[in-house]
Structures are given as structure tokens and as C-alpha cells.
PDB file of N, CA and C in Angstrom:
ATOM      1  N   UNK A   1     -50.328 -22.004  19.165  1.00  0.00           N
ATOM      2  CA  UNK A   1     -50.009 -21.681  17.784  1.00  0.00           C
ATOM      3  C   UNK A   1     -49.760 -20.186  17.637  1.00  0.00           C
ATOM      4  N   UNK A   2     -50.455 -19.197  18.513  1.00  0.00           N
ATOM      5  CA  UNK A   2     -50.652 -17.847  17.967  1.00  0.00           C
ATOM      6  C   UNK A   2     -49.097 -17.704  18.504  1.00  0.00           C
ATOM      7  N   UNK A   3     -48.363 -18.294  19.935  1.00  0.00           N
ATOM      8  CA  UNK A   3     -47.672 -17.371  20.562  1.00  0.00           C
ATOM      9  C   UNK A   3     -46.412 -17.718  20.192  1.00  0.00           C
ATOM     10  N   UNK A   4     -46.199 -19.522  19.252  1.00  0.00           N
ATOM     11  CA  UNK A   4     -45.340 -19.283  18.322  1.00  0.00           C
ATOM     12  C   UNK A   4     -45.142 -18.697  17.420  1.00  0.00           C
ATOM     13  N   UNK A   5     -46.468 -18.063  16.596  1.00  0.00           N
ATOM     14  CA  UNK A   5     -45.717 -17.276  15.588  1.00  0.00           C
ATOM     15  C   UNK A   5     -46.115 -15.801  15.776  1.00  0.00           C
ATOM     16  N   UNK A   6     -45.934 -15.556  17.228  1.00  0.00           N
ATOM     17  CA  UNK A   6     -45.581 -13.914  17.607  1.00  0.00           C
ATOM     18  C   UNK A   6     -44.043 -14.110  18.196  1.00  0.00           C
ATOM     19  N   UNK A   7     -43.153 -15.453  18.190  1.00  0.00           N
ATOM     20  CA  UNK A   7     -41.739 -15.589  19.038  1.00  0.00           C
ATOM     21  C   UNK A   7     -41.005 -15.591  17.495  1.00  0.00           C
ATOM     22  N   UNK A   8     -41.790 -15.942  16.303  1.00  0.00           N
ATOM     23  CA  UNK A   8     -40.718 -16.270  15.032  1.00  0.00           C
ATOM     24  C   UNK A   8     -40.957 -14.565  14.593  1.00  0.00           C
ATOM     25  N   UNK A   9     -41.797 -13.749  14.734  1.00  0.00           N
ATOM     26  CA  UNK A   9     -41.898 -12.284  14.524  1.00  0.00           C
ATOM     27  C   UNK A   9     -40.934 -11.874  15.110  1.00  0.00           C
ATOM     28  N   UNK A  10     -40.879 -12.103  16.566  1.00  0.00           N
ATOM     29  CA  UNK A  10     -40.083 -11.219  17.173  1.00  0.00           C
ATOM     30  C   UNK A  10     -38.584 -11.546  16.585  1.00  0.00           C
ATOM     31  N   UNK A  11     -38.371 -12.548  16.361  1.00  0.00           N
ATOM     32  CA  UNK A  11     -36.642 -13.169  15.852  1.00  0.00           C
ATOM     33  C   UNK A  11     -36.495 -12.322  14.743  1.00  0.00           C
ATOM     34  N   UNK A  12     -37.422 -12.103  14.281  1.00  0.00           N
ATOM     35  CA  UNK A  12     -36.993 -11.729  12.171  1.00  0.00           C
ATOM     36  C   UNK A  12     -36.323  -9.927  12.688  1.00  0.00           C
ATOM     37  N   UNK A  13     -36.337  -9.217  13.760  1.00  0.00           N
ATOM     38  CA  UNK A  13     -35.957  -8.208  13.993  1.00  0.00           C
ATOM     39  C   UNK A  13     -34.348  -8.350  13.959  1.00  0.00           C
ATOM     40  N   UNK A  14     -33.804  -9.537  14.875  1.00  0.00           N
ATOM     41  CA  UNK A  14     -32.700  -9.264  15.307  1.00  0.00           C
ATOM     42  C   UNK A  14     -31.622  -9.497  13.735  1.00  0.00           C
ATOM     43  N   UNK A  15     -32.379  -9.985  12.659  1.00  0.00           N
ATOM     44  CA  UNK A  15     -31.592 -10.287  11.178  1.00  0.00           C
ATOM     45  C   UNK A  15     -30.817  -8.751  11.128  1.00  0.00           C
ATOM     46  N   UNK A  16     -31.626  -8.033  11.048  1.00  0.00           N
ATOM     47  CA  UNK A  16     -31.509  -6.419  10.484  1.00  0.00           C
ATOM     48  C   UNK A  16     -30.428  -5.898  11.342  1.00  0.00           C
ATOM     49  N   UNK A  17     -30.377  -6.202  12.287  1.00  0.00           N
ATOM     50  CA  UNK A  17     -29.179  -5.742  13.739  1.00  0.00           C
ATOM     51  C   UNK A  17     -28.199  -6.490  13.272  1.00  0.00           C
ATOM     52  N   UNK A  18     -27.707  -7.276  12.741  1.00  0.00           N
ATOM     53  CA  UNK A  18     -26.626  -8.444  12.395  1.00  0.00           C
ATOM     54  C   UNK A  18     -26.364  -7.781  11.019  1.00  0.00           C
ATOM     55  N   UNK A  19     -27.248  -7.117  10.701  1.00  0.00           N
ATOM     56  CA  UNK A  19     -26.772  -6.928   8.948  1.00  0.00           C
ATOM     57  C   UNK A  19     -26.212  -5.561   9.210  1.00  0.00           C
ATOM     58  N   UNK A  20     -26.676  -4.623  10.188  1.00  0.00           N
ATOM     59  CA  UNK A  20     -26.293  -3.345  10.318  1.00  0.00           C
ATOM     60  C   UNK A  20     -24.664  -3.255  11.099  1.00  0.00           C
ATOM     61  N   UNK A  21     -24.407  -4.177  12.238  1.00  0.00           N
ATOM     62  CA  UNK A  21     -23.615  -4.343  12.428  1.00  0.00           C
ATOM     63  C   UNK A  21     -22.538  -5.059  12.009  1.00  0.00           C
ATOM     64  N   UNK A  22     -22.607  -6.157  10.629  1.00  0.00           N
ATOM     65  CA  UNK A  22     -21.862  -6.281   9.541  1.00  0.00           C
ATOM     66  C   UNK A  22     -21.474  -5.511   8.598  1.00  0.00           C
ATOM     67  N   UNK A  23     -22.379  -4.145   8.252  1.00  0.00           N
ATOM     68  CA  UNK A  23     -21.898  -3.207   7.061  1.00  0.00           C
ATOM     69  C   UNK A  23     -20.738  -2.361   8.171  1.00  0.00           C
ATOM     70  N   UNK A  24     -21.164  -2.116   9.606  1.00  0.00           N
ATOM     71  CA  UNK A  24     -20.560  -0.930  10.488  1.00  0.00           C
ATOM     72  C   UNK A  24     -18.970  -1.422  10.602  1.00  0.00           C
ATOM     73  N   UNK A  25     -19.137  -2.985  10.224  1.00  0.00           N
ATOM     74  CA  UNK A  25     -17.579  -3.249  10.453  1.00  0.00           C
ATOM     75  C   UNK A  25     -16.752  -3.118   9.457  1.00  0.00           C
ATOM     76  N   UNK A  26     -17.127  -3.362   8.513  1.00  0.00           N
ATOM     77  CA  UNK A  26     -16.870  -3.279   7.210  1.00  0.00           C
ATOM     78  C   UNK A  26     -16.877  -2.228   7.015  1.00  0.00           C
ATOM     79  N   UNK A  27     -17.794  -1.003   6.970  1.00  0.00           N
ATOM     80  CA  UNK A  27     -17.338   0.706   7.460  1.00  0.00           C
ATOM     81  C   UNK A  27     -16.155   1.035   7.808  1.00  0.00           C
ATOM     82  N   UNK A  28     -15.738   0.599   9.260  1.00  0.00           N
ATOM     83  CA  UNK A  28     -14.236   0.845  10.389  1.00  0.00           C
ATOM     84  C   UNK A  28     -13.455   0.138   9.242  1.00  0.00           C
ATOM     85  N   UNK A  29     -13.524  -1.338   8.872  1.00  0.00           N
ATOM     86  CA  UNK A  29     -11.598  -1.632   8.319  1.00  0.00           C
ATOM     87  C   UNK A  29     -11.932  -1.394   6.986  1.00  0.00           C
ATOM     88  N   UNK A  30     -12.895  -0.298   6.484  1.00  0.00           N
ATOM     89  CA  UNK A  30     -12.561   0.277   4.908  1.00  0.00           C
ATOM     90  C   UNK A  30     -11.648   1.287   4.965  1.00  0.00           C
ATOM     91  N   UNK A  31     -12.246   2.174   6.291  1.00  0.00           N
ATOM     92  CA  UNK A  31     -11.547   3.660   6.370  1.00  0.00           C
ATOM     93  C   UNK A  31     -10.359   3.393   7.026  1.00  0.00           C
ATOM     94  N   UNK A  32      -9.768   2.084   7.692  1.00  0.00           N
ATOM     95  CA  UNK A  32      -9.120   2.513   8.850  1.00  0.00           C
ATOM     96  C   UNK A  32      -7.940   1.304   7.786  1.00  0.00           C
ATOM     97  N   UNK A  33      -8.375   0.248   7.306  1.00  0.00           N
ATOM     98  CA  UNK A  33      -7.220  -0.508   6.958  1.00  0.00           C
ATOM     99  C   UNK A  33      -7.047  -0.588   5.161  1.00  0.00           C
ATOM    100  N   UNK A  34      -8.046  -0.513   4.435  1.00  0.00           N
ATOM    101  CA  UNK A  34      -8.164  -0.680   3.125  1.00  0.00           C
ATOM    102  C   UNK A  34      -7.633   0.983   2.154  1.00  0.00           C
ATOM    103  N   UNK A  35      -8.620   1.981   2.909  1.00  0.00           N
ATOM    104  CA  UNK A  35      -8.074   3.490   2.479  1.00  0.00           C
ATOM    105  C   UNK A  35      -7.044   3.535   2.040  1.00  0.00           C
ATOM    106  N   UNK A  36      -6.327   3.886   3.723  1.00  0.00           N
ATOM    107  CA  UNK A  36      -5.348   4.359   3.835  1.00  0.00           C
ATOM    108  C   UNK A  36      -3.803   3.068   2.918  1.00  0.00           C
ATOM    109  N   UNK A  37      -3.978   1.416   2.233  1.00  0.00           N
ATOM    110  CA  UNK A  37      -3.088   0.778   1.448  1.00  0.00           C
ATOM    111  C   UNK A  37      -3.824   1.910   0.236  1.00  0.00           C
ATOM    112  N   UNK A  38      -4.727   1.968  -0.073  1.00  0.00           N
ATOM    113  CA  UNK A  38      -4.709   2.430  -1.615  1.00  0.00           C
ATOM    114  C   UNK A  38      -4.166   3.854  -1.848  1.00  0.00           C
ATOM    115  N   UNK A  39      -3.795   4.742  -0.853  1.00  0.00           N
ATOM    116  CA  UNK A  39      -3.378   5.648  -1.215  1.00  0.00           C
ATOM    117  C   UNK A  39      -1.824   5.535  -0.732  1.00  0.00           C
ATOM    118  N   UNK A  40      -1.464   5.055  -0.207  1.00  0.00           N
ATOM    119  CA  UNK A  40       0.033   4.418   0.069  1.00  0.00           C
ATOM    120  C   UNK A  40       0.682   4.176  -1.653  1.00  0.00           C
ATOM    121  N   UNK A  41      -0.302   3.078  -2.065  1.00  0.00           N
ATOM    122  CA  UNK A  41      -0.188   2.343  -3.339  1.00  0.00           C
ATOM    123  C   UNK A  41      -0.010   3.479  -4.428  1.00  0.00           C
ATOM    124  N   UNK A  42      -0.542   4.325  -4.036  1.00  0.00           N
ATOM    125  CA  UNK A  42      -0.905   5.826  -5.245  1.00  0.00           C
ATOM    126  C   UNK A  42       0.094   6.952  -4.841  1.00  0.00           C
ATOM    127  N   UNK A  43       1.004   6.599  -3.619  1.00  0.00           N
ATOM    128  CA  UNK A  43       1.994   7.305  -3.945  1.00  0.00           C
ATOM    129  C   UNK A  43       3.309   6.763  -4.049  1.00  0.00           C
ATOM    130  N   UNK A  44       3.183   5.504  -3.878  1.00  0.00           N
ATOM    131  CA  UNK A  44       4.523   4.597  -4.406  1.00  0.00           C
ATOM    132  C   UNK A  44       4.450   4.786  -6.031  1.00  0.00           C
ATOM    133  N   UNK A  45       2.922   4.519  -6.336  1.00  0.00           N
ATOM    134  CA  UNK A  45       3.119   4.245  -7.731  1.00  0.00           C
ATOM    135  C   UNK A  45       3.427   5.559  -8.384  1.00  0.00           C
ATOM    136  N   UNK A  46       3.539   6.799  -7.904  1.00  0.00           N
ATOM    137  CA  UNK A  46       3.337   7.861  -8.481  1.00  0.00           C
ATOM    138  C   UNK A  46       5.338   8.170  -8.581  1.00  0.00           C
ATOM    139  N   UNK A  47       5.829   8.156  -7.343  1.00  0.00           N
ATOM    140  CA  UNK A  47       6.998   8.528  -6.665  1.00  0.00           C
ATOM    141  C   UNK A  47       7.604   7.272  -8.259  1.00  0.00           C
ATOM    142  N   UNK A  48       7.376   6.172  -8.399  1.00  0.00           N
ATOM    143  CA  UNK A  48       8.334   5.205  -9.042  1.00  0.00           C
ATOM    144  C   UNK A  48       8.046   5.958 -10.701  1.00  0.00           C
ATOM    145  N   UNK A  49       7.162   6.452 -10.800  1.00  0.00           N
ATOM    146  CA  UNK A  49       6.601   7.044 -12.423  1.00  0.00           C
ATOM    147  C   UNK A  49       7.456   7.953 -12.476  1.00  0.00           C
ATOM    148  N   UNK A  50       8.057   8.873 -11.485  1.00  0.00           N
ATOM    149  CA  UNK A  50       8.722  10.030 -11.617  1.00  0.00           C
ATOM    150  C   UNK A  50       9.933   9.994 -11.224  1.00  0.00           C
ATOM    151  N   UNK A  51      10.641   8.638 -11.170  1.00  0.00           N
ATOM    152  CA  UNK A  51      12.115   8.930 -11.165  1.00  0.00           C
ATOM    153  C   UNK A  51      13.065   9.591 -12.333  1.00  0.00           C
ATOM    154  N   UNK A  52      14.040   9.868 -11.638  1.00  0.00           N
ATOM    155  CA  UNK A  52      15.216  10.570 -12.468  1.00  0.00           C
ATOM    156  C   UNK A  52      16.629  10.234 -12.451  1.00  0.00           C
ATOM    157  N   UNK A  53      17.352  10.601 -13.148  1.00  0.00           N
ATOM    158  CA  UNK A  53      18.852   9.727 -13.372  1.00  0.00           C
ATOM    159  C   UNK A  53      19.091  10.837 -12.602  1.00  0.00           C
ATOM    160  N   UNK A  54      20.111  10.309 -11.334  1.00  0.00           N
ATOM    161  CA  UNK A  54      20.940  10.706 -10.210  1.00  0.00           C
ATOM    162  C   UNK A  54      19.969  10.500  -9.101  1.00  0.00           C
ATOM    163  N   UNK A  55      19.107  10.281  -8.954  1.00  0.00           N
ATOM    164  CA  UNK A  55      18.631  10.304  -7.354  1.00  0.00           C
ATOM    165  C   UNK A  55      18.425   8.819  -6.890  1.00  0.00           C
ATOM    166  N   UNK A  56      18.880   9.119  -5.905  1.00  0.00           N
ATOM    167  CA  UNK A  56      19.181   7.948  -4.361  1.00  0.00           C
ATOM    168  C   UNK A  56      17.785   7.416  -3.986  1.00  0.00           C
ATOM    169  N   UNK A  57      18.071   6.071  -4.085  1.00  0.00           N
ATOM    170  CA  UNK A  57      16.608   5.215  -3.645  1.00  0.00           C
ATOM    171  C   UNK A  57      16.897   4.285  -3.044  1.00  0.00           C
ATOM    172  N   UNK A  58      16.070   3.667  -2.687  1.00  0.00           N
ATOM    173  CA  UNK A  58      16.217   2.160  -1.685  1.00  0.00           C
ATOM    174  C   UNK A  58      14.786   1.066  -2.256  1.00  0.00           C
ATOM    175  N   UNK A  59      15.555   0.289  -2.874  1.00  0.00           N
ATOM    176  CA  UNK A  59      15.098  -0.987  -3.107  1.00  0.00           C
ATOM    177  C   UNK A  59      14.107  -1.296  -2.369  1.00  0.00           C
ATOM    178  N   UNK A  60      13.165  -2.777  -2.534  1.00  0.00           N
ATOM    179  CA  UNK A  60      12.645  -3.592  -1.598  1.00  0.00           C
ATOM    180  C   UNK A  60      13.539  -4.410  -0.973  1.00  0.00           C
ATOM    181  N   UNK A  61      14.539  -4.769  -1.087  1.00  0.00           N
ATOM    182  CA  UNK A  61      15.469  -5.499  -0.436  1.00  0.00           C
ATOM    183  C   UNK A  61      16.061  -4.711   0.038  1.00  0.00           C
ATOM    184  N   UNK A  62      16.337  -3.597   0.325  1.00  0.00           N
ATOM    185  CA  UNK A  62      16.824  -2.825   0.754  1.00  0.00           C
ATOM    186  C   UNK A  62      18.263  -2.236   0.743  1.00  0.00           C
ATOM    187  N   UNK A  63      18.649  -2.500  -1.117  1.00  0.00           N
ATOM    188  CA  UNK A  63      19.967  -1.752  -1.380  1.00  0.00           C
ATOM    189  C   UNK A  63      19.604  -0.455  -1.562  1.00  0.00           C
ATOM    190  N   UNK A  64      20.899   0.452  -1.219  1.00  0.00           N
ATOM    191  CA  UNK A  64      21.064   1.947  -1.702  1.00  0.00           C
ATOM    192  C   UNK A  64      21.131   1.701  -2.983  1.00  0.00           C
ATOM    193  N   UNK A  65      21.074   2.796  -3.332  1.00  0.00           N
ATOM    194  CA  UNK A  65      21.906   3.113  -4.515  1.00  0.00           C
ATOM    195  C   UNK A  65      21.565   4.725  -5.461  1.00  0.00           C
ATOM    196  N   UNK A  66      22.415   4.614  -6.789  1.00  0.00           N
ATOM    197  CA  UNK A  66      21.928   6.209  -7.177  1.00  0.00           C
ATOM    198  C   UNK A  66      21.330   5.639  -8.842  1.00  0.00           C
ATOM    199  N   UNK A  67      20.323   6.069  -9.104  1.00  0.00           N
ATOM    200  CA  UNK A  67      19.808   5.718 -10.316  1.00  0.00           C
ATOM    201  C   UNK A  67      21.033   6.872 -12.027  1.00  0.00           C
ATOM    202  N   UNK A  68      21.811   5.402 -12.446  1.00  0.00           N
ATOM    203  CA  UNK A  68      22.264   5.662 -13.515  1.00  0.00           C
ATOM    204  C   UNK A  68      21.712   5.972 -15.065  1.00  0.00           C
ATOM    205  N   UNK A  69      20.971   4.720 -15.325  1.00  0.00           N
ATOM    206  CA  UNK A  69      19.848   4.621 -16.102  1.00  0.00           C
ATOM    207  C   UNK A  69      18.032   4.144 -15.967  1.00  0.00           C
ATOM    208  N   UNK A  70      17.577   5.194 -16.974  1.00  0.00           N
ATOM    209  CA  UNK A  70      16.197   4.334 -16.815  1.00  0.00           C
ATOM    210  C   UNK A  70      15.620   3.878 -17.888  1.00  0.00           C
ATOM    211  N   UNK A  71      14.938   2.909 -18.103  1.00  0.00           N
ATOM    212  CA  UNK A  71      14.703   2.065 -19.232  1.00  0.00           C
ATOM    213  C   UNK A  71      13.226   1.967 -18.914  1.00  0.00           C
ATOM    214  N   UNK A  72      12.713   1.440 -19.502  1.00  0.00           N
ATOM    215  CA  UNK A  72      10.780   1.367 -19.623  1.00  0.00           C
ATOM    216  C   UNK A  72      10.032   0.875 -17.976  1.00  0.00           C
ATOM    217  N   UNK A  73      11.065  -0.497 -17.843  1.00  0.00           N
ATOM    218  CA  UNK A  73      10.225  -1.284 -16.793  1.00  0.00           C
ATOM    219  C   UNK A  73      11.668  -1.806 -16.356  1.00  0.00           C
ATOM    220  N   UNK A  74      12.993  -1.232 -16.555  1.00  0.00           N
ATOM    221  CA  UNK A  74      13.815  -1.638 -15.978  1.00  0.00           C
ATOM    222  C   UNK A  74      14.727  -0.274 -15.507  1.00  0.00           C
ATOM    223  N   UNK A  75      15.822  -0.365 -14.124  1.00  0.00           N
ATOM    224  CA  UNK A  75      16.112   0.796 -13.749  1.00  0.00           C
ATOM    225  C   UNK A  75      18.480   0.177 -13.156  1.00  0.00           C
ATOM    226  N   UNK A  76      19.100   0.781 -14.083  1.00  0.00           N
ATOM    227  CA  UNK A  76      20.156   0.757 -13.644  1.00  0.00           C
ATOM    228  C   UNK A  76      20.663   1.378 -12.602  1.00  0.00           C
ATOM    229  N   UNK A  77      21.049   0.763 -10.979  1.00  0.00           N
ATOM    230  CA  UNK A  77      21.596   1.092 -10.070  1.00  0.00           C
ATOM    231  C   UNK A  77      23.179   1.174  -9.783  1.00  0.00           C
ATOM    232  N   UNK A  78      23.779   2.366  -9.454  1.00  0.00           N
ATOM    233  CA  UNK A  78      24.792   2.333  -9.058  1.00  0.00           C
ATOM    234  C   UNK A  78      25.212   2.259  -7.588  1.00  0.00           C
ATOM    235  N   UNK A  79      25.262   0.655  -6.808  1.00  0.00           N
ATOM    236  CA  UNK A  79      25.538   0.724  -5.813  1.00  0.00           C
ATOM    237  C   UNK A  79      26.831   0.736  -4.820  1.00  0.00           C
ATOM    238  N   UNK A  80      28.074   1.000  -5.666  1.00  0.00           N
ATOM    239  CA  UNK A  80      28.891   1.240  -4.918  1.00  0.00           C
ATOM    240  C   UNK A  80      29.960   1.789  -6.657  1.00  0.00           C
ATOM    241  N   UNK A  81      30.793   2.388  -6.174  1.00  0.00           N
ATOM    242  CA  UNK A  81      31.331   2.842  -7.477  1.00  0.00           C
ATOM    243  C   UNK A  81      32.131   1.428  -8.072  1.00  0.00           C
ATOM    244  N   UNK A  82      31.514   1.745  -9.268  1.00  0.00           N
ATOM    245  CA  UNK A  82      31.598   0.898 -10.603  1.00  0.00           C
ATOM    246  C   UNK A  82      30.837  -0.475  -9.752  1.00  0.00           C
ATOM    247  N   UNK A  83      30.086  -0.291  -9.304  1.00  0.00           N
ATOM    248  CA  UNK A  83      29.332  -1.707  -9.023  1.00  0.00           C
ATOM    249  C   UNK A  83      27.954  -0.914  -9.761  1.00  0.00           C
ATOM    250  N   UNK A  84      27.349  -2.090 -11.059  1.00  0.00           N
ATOM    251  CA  UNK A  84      25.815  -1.611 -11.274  1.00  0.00           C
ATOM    252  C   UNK A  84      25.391  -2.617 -11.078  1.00  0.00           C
ATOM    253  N   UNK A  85      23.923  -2.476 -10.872  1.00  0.00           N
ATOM    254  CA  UNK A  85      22.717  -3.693 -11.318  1.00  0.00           C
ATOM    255  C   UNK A  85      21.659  -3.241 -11.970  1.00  0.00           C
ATOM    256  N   UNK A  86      21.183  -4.061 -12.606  1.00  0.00           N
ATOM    257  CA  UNK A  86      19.839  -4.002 -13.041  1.00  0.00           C
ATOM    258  C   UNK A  86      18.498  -4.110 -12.473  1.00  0.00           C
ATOM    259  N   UNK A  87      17.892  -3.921 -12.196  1.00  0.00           N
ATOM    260  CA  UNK A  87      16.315  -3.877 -11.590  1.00  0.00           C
ATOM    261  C   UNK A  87      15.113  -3.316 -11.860  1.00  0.00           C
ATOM    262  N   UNK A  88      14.135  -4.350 -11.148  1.00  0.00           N
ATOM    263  CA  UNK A  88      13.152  -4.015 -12.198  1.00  0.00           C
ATOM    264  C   UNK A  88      12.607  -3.014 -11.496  1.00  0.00           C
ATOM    265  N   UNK A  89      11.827  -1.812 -12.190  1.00  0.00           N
ATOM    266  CA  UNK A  89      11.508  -0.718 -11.697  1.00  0.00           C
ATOM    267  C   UNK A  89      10.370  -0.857 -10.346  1.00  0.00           C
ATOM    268  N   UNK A  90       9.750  -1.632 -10.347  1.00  0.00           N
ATOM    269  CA  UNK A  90       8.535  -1.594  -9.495  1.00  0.00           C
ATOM    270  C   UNK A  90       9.621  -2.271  -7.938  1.00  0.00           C
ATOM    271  N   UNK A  91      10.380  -3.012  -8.102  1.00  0.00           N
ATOM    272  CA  UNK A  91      11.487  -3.005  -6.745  1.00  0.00           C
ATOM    273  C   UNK A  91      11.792  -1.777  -5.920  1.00  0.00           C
ATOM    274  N   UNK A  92      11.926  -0.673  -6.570  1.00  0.00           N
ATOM    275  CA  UNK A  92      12.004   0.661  -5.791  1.00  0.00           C
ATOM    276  C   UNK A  92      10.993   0.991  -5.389  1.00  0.00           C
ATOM    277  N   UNK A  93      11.644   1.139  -3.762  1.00  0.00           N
ATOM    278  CA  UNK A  93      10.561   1.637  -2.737  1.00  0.00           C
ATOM    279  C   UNK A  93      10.641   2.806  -2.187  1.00  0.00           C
ATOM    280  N   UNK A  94      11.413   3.414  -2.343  1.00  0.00           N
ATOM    281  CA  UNK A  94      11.667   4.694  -1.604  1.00  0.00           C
ATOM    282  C   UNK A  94      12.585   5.693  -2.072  1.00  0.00           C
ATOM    283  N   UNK A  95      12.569   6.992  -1.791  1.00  0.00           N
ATOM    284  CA  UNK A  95      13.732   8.193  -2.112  1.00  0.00           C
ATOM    285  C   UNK A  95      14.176   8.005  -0.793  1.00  0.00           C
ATOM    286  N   UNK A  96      15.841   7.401  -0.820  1.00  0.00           N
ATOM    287  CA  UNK A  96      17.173   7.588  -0.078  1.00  0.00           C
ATOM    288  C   UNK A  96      17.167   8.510   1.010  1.00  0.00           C
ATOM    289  N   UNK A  97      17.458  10.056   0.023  1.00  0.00           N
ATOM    290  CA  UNK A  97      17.407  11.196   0.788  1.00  0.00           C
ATOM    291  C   UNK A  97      16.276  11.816   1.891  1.00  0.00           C
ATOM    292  N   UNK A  98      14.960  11.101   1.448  1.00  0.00           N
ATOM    293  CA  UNK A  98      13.580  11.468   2.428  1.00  0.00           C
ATOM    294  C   UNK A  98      13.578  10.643   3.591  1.00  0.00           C
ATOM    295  N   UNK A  99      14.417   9.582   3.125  1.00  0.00           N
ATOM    296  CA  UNK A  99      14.397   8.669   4.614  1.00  0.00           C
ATOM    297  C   UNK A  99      15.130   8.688   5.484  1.00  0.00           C
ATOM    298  N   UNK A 100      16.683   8.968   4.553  1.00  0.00           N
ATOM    299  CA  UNK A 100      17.574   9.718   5.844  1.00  0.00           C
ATOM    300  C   UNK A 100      17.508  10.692   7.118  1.00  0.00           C
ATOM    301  N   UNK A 101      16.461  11.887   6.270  1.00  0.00           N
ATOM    302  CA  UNK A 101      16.617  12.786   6.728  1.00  0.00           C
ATOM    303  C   UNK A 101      15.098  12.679   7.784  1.00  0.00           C
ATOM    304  N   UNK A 102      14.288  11.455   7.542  1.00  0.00           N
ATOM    305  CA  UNK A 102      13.517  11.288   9.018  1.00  0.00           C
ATOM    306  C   UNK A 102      14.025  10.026   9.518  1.00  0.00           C
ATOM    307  N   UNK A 103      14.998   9.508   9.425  1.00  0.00           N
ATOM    308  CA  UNK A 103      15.507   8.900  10.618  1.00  0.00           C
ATOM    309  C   UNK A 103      16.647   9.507  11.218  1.00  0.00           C
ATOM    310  N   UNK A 104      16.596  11.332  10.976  1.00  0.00           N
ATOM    311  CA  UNK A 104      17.116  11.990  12.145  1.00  0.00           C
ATOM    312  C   UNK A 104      16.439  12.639  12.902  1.00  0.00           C
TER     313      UNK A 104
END
């Protein structure tokens, strides 16, 4: 009797090792995978707050184009002369000109 319940003592240690090494992982993919989307997210969302009529962007689908008009939650594209569309603002993913100039 005694030396079973000095073997259920010894078990109740290894809980605390399982819990420490569950927060440690959860530690690594906060900093390493969760961080680094929310500040991604905070500069998409920032870059799309501050557009301007004439500058070159690229869609999520990935049209060019040059911003004609901007409207609240909607954004007129000029993608080829006298071709427009309409789109909704949160579709823009990128400034044109910043991407060109690092995929040289």
C-alpha cells in the first residue's frame, strides 16, 4: 500500500513538465507564427487607409492598375486606358511601384 502511493506521488510531478512544455510551445508559434500575421495585418491595413488617387497597386487577384477614384469602402481602378473597374477597397494588396522595384 505505502509503495503505491509513493509511485502515484512520483507521477503527479511529470503533470507540471507537460504543462510547462505546452505553454513553451505555444511561446515559439506566438512569436514565430501569430506576431509576426498581426503586424503584417497592421501594415496592410494601414498602407490600404492611406491610399491616394494616382498611385499604382496590385489587387489580390493580382491586377495592376492606377487608382482613379476613392470612395468609402470602394476604390476605382484604371487598368488599361479607358478600361475601369470597381473594387472593393480591402482587395488591394500592395503598392505597384514597391514591388517592382524589389523584384529587381
Amino acid at each position: 500500500m505505502n509503495l503505491l502511493f509513493v509511485f502515484l506521488q512520483a507521477g503527479g510531478g511529470e503533470d507540471y513538465s507537460f504543462l510547462i512544455m505546452m505553454v513553451a510551445i505555444f511561446a515559439i508559434m506566438y512569436f514565430f507564427m501569430i506576431r509576426p500575421q498581426n503586424k503584417k495585418q497592421k501594415e496592410i491595413a494601414n498602407f490600404r487607409k492611406n491610399l491616394e488617387v494616382g498611385q499604382e497597386v496590385i489587387t489580390a487577384g493580382g491586377i495592376y492598375g492606377k487608382i482613379k477614384e476613392i470612395e468609402d469602402n470602394t476604390v476605382v481602378l484604371e487598368i488599361a486606358s479607358g478600361v475601369k473597374i470597381k473594387i472593393d477597397r480591402n482587395s488591394i494588396f500592395a503598392n505597384a511601384a514597391s514591388n517592382q522595384q524589389q523584384a529587381k
